[in-house]
C-alpha atoms as a PDB file:
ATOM      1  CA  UNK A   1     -45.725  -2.250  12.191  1.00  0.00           C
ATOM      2  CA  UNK A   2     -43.371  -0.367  14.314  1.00  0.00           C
ATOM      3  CA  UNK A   3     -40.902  -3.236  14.239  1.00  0.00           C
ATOM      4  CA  UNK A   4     -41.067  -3.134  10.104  1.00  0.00           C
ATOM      5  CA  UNK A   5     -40.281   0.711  10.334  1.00  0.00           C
ATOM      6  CA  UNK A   6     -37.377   0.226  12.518  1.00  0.00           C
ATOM      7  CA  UNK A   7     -35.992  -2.197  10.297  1.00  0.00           C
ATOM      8  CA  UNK A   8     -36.369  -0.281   7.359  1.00  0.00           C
ATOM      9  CA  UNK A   9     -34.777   2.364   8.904  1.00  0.00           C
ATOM     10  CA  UNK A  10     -31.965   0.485  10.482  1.00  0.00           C
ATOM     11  CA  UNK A  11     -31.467  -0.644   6.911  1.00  0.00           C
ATOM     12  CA  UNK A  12     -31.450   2.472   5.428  1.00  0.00           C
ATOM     13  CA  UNK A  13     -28.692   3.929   7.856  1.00  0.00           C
ATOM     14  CA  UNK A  14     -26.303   0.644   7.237  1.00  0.00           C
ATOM     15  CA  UNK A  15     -26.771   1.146   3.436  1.00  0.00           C
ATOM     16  CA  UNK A  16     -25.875   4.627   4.458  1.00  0.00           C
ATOM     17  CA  UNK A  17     -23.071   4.042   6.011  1.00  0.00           C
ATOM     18  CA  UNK A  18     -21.568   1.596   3.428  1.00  0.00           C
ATOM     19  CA  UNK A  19     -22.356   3.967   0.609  1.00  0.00           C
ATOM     20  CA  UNK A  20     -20.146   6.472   2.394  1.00  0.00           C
ATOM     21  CA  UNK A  21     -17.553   3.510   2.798  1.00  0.00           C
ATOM     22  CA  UNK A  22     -17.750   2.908  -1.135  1.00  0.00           C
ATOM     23  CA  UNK A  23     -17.279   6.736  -1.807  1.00  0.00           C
ATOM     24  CA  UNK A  24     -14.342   7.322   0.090  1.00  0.00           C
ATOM     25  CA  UNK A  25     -12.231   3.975  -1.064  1.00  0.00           C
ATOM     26  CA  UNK A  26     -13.431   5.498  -4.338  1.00  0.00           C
ATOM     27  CA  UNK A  27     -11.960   8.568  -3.687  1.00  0.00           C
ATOM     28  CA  UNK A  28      -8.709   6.968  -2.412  1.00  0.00           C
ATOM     29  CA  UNK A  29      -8.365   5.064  -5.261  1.00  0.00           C
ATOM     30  CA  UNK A  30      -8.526   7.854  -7.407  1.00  0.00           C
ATOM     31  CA  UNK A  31      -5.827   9.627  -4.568  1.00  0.00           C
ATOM     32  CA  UNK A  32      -3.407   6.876  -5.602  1.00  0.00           C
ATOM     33  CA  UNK A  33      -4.201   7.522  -9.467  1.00  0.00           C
ATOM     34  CA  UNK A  34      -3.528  10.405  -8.918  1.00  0.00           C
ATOM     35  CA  UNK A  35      -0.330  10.369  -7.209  1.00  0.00           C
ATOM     36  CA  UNK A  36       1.196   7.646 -10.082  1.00  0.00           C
ATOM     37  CA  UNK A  37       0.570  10.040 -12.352  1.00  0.00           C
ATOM     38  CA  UNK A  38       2.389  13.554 -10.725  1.00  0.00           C
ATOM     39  CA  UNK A  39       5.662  10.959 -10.061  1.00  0.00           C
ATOM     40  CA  UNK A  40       5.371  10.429 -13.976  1.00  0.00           C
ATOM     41  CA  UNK A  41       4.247  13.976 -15.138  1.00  0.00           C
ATOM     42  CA  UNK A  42       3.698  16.056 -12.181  1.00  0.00           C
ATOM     43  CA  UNK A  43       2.133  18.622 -14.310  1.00  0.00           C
ATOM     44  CA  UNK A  44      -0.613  16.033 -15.735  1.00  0.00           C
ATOM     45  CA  UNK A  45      -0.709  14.632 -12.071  1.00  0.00           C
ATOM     46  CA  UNK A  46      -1.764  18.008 -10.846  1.00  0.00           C
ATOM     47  CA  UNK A  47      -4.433  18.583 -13.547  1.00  0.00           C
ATOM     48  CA  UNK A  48      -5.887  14.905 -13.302  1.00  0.00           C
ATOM     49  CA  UNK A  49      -6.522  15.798  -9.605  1.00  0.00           C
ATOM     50  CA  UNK A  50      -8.063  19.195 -10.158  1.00  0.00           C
ATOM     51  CA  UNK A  51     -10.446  17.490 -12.865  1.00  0.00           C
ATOM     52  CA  UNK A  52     -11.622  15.032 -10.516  1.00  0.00           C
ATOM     53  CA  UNK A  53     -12.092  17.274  -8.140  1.00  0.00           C
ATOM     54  CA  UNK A  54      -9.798  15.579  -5.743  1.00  0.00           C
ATOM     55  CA  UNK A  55      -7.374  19.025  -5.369  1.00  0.00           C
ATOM     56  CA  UNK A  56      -8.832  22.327  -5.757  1.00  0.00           C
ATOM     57  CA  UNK A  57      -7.141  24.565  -8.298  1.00  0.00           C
ATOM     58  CA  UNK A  58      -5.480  26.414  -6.060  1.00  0.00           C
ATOM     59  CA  UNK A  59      -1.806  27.331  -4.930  1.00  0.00           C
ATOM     60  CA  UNK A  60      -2.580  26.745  -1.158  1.00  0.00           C
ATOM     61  CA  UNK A  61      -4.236  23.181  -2.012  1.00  0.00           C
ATOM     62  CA  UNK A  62      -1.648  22.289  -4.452  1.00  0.00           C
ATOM     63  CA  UNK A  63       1.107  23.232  -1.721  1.00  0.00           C
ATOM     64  CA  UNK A  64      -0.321  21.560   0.736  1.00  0.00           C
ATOM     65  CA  UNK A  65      -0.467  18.269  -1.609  1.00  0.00           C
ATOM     66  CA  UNK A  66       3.215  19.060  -2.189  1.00  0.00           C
ATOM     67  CA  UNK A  67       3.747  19.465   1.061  1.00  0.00           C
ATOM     68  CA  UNK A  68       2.164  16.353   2.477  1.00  0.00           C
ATOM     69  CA  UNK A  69       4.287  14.950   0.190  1.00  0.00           C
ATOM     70  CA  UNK A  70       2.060  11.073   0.517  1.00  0.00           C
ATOM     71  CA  UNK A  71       3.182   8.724  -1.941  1.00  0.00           C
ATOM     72  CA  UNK A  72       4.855  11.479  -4.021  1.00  0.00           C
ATOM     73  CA  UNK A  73       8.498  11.302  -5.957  1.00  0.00           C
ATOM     74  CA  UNK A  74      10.829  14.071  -4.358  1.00  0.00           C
ATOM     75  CA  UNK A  75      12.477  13.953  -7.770  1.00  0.00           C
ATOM     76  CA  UNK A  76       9.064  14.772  -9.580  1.00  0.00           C
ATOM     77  CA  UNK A  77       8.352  17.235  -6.600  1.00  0.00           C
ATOM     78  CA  UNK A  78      11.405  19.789  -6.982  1.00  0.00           C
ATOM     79  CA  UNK A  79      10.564  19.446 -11.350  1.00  0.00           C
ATOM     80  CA  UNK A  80       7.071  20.340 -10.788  1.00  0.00           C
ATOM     81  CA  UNK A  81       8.215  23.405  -8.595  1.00  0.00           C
ATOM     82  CA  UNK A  82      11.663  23.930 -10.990  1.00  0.00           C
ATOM     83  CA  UNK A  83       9.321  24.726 -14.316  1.00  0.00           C
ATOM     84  CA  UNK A  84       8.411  27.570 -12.709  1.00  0.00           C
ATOM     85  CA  UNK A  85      11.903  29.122 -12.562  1.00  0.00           C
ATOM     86  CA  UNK A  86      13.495  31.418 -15.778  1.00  0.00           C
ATOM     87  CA  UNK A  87      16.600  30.335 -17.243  1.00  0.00           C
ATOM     88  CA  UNK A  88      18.302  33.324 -16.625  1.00  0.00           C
ATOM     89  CA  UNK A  89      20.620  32.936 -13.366  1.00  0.00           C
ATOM     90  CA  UNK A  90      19.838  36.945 -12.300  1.00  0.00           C
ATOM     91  CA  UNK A  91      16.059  36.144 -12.337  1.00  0.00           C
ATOM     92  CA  UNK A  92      16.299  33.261 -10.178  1.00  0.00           C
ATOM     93  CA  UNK A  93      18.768  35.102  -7.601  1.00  0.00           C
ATOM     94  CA  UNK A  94      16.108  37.715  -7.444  1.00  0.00           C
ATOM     95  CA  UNK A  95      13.249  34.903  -7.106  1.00  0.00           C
ATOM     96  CA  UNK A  96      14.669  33.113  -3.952  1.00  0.00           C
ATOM     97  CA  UNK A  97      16.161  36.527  -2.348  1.00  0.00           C
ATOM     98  CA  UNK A  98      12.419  37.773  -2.400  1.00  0.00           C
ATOM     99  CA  UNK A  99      11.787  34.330  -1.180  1.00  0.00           C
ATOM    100  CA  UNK A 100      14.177  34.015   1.783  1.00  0.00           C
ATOM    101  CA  UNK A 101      12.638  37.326   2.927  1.00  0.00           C
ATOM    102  CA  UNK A 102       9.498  36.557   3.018  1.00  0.00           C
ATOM    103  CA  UNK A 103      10.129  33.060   4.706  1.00  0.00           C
ATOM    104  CA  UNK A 104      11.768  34.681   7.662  1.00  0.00           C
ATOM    105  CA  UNK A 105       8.936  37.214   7.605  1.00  0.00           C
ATOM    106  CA  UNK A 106       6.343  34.758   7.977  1.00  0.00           C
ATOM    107  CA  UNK A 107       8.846  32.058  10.417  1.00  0.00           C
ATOM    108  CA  UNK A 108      10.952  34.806  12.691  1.00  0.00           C
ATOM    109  CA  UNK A 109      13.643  33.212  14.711  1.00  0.00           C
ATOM    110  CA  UNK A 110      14.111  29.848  11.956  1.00  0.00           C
ATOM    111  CA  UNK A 111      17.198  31.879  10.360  1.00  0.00           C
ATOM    112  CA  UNK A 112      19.583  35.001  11.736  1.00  0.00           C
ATOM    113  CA  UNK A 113      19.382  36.328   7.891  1.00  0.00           C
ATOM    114  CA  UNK A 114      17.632  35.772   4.679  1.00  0.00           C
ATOM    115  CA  UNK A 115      21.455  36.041   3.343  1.00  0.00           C
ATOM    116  CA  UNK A 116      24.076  33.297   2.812  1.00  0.00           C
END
């Protein structure tokens, strides 16, 4: 008897285990979906992820996905970051002063100056 209930055990972790196996090429799969899409529409790319709840709807996750960069169109990478930006040349001086500033805040010693 205590040989049947090691065995059904032992079973039961294996089945585990490959359960676990199946959910993460799952999940990989879905990764690679996911990618295809962003280099086609990044902005359909991003919300396809966040729906499957492969990214979390968030600016850190969704930097660090940029970021990673895995499989992803550089092309695709600077639009989906470029939509962001107004038209109007003033605006986006402003926009990347305030961001220069706060790079070298948060990375001292990577640049002398924020300015050109």
């Amino acid at each position: 008897r205590l040989k049947d209930e090691i065995a059904e055990v032992t079973n039961e972790i294996e089945s585990l285990g490959l359960t676990e196996e199946r959910k993460s090429m799952q999940r990989n799969k879905q990764m690679a979906i996911g990618r295809k899409k962003f280099n086609m529409d990044p902005t359909k790319g991003i919300h396809f992820l966040t729906e499957s709840s492969l990214l979390k709807n968030t600016s850190e996750d969704i930097a660090q996905f940029l970021y990673k960069g895995e499989g992803l169109n550089k092309t695709a990478i600077g639009d989906y970051l470029g939509e962001r930006l107004p038209g109007e040349a003033q605006k986006i001086d402003r926009m990347m002063e305030a961001f220069a500033q706060r790079y070298c805040r948060c990375n001292p010693g990577v640049f002398q100056s924020t300015g050109v």
